[in-house]
N, C-alpha and C. Protein backbone atom coordinates (compact mmCIF):
# COMPACT_ATOMS: atom_id res chain seq x y z
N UNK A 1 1.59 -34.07 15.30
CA UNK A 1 1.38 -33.31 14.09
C UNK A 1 2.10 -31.98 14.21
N UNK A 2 3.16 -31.75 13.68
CA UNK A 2 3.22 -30.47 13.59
C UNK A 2 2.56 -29.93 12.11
N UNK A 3 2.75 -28.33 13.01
CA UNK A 3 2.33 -27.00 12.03
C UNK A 3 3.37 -26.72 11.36
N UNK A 4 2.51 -26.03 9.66
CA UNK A 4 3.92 -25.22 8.77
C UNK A 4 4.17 -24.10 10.19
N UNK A 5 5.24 -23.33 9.82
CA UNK A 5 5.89 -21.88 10.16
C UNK A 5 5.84 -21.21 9.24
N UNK A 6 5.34 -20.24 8.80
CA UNK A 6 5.34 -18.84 8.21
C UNK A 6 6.65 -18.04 8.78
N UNK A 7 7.69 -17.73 8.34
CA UNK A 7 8.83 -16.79 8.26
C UNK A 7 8.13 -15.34 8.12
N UNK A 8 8.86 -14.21 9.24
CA UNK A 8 8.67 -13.05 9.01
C UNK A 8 10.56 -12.66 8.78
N UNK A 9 10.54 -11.69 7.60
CA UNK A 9 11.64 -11.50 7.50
C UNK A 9 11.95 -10.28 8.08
N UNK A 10 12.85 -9.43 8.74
CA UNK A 10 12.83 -7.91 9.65
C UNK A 10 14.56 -8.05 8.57
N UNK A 11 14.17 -6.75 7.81
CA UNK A 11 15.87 -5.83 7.03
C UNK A 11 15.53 -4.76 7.03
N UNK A 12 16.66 -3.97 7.70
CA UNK A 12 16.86 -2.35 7.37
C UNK A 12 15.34 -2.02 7.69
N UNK A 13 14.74 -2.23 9.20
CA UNK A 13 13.63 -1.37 9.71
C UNK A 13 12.27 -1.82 8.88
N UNK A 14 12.41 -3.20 7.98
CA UNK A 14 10.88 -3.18 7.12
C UNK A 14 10.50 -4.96 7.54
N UNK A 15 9.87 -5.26 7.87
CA UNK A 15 9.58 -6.79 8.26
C UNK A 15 8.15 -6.58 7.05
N UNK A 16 8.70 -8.39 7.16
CA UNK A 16 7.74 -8.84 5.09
C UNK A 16 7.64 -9.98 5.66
N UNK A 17 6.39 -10.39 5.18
CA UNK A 17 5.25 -11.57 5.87
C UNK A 17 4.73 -12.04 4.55
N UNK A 18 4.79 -13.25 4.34
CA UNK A 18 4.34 -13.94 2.98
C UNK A 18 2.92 -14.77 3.20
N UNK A 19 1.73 -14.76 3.65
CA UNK A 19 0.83 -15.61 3.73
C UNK A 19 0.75 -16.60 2.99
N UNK A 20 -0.23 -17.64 3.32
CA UNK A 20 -0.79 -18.37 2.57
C UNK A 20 -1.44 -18.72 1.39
N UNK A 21 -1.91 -17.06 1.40
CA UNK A 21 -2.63 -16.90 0.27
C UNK A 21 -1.73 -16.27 -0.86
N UNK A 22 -0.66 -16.39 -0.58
CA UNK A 22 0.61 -15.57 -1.40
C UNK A 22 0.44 -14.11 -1.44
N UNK A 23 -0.66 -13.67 -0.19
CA UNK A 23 0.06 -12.38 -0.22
C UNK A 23 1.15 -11.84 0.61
N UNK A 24 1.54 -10.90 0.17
CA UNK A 24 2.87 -10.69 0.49
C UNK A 24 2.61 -8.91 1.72
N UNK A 25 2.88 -8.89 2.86
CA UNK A 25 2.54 -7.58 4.13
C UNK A 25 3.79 -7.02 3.83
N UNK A 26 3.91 -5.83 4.50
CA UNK A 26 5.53 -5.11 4.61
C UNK A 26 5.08 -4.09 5.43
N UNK A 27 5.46 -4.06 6.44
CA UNK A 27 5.87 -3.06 7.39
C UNK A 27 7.16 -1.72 7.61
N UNK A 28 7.02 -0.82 8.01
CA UNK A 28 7.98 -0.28 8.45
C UNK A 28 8.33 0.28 9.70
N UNK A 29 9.17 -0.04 10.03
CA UNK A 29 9.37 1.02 11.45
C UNK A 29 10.05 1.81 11.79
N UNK A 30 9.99 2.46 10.61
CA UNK A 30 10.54 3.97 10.65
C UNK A 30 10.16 4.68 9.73
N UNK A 31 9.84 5.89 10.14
CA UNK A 31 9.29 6.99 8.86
C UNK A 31 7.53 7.01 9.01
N UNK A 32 7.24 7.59 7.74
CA UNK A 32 5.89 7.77 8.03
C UNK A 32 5.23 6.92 6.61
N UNK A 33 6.23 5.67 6.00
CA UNK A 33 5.32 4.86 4.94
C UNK A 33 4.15 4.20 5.57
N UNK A 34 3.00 4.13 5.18
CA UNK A 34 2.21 3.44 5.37
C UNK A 34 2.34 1.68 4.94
N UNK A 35 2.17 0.79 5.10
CA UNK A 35 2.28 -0.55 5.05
C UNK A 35 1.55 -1.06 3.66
N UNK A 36 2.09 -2.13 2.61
CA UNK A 36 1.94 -2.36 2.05
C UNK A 36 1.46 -3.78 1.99
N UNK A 37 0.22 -4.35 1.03
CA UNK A 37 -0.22 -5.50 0.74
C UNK A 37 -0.12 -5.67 -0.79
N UNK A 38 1.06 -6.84 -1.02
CA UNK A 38 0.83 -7.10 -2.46
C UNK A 38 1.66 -5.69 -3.48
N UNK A 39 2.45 -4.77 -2.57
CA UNK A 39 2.92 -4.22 -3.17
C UNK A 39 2.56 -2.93 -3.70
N UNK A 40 1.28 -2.72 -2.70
CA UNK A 40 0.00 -1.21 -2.95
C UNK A 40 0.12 -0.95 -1.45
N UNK A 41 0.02 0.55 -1.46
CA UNK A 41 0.03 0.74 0.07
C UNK A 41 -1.38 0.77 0.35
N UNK A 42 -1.88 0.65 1.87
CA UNK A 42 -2.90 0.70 2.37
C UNK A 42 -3.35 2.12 2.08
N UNK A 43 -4.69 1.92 2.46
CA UNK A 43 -5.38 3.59 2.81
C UNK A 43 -5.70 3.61 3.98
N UNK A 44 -4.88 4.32 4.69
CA UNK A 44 -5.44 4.85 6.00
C UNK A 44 -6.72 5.83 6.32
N UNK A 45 -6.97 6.22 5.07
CA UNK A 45 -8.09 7.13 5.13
C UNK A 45 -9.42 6.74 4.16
N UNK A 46 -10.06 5.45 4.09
CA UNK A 46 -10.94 5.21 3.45
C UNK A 46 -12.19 6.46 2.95
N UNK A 47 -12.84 6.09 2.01
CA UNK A 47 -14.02 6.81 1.42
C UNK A 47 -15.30 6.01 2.27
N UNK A 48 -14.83 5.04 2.83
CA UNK A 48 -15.92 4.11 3.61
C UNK A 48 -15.33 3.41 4.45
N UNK A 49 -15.93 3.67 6.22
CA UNK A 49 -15.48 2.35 6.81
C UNK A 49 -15.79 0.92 6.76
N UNK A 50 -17.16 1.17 6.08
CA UNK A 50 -17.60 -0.21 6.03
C UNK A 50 -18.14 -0.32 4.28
N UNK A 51 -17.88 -1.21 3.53
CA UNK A 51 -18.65 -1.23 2.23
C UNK A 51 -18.71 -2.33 1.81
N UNK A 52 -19.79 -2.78 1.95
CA UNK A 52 -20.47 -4.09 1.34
C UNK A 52 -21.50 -4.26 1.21
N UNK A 53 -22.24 -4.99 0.83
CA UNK A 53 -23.77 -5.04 0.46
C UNK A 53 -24.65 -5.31 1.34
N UNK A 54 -23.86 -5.33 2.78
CA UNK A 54 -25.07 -5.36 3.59
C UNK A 54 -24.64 -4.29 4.29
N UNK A 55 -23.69 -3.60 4.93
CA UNK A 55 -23.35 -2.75 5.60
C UNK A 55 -22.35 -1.68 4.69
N UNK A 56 -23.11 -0.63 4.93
CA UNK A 56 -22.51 0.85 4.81
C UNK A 56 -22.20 2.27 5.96
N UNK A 57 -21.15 2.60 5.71
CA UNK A 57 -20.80 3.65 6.72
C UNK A 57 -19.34 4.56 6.21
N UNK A 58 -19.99 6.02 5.66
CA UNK A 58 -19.09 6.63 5.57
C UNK A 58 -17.72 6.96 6.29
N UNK A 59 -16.60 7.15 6.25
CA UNK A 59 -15.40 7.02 6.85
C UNK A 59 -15.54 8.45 7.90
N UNK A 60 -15.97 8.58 8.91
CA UNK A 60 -15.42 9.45 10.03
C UNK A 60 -17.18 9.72 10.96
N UNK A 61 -17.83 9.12 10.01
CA UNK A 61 -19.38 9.20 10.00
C UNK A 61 -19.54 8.64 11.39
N UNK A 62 -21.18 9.21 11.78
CA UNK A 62 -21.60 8.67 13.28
C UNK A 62 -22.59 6.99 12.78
N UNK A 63 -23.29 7.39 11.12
CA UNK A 63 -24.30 6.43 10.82
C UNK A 63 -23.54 5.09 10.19
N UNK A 64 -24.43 4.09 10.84
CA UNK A 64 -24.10 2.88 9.52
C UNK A 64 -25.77 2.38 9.24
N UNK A 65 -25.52 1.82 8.16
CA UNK A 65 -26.69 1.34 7.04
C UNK A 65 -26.71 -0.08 7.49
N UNK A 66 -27.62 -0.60 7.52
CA UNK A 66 -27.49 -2.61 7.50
C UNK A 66 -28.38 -2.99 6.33
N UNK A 67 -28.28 -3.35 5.78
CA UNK A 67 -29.43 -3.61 4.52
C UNK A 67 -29.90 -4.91 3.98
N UNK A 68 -30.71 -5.26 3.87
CA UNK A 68 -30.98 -6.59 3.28
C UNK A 68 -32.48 -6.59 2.85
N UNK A 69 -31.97 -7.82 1.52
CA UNK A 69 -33.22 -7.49 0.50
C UNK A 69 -34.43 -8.20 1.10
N UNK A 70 -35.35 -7.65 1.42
CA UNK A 70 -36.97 -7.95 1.37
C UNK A 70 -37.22 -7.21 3.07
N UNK A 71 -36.15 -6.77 3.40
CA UNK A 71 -36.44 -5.98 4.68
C UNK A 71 -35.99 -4.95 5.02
N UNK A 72 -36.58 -3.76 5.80
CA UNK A 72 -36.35 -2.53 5.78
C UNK A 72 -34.63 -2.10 6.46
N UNK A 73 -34.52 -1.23 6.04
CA UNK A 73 -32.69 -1.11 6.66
C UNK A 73 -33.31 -0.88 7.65
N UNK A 74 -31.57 -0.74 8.59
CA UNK A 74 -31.77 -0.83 9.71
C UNK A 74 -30.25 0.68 10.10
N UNK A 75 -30.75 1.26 10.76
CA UNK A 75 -29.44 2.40 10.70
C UNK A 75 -28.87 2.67 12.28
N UNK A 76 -27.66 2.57 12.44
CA UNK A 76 -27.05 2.54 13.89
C UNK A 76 -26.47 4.20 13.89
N UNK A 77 -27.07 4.78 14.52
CA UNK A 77 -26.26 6.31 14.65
C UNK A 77 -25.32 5.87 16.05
N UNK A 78 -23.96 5.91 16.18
CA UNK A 78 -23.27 6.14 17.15
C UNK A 78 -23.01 7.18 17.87
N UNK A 79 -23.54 8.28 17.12
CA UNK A 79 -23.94 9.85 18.19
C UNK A 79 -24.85 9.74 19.24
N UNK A 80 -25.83 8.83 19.05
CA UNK A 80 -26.39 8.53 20.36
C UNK A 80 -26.24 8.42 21.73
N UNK A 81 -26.33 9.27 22.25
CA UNK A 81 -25.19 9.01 24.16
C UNK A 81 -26.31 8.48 25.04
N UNK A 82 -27.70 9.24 25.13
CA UNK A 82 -28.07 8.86 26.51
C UNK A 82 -29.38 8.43 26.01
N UNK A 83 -30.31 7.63 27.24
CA UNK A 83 -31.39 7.25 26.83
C UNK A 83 -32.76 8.44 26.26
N UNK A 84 -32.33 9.25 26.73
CA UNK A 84 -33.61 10.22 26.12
C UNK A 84 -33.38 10.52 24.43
N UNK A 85 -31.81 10.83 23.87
CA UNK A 85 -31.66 10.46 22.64
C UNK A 85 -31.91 9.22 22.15
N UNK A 86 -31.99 8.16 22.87
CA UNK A 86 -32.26 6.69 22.14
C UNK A 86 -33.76 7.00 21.76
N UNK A 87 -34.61 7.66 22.57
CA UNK A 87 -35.85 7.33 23.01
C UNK A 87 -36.11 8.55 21.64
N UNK A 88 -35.84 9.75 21.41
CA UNK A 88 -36.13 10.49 20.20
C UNK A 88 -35.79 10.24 19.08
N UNK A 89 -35.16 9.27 18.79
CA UNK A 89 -34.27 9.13 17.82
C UNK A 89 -35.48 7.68 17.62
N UNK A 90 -35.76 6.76 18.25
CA UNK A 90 -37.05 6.02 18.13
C UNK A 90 -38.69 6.23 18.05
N UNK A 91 -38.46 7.65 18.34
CA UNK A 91 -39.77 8.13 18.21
C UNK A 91 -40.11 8.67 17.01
N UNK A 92 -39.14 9.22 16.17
CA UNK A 92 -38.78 9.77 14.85
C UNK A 92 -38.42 9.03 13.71
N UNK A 93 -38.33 7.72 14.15
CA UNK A 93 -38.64 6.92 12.71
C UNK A 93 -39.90 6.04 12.62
């Protein structure tokens, strides 16, 4: 059995990747463009690292949210370093 091949094309410093799903990647390697999907550049700097309906977490933030319906969230602080902060930080909710 062989597999399709997906073609990456590399011109003038920009390689373009066509998926499956017909979207279309573009790279550069040179300069400071950010990479494009579909012809929109990415955001390197989101308003959220995480956003969906079960997980939330502001973009540079220590907290994330876990959420789900009929049970209490659940919140991950990654500022947390050592066990005596684990241990206050459990004593306080």
């Amino acid at each position: 059995m062989r597999l399709p091949c997906k073609r990456f094309d590399f011109a003038d410093g920009k390689l373009t990747y066509a998926a499956d799903s017909k979207d279309a990647y573009e790279y550069w390697t040179k300069g400071t463009q950010p990479p494009c999907i579909n012809g929109t550049f990415v955001n390197l700097n989101p308003p959220k690292t995480f956003d969906s309906p079960f997980t939330s977490m502001v973009y540079g933030g220590s907290k994330a949210v876990i959420t789900y319906p009929g049970h209490k969230n659940v919140v991950l602080d990654f500022n947390i370093g050592t066990k005596a902060d684990r241990k206050a930080a459990d004593a306080a909710q």
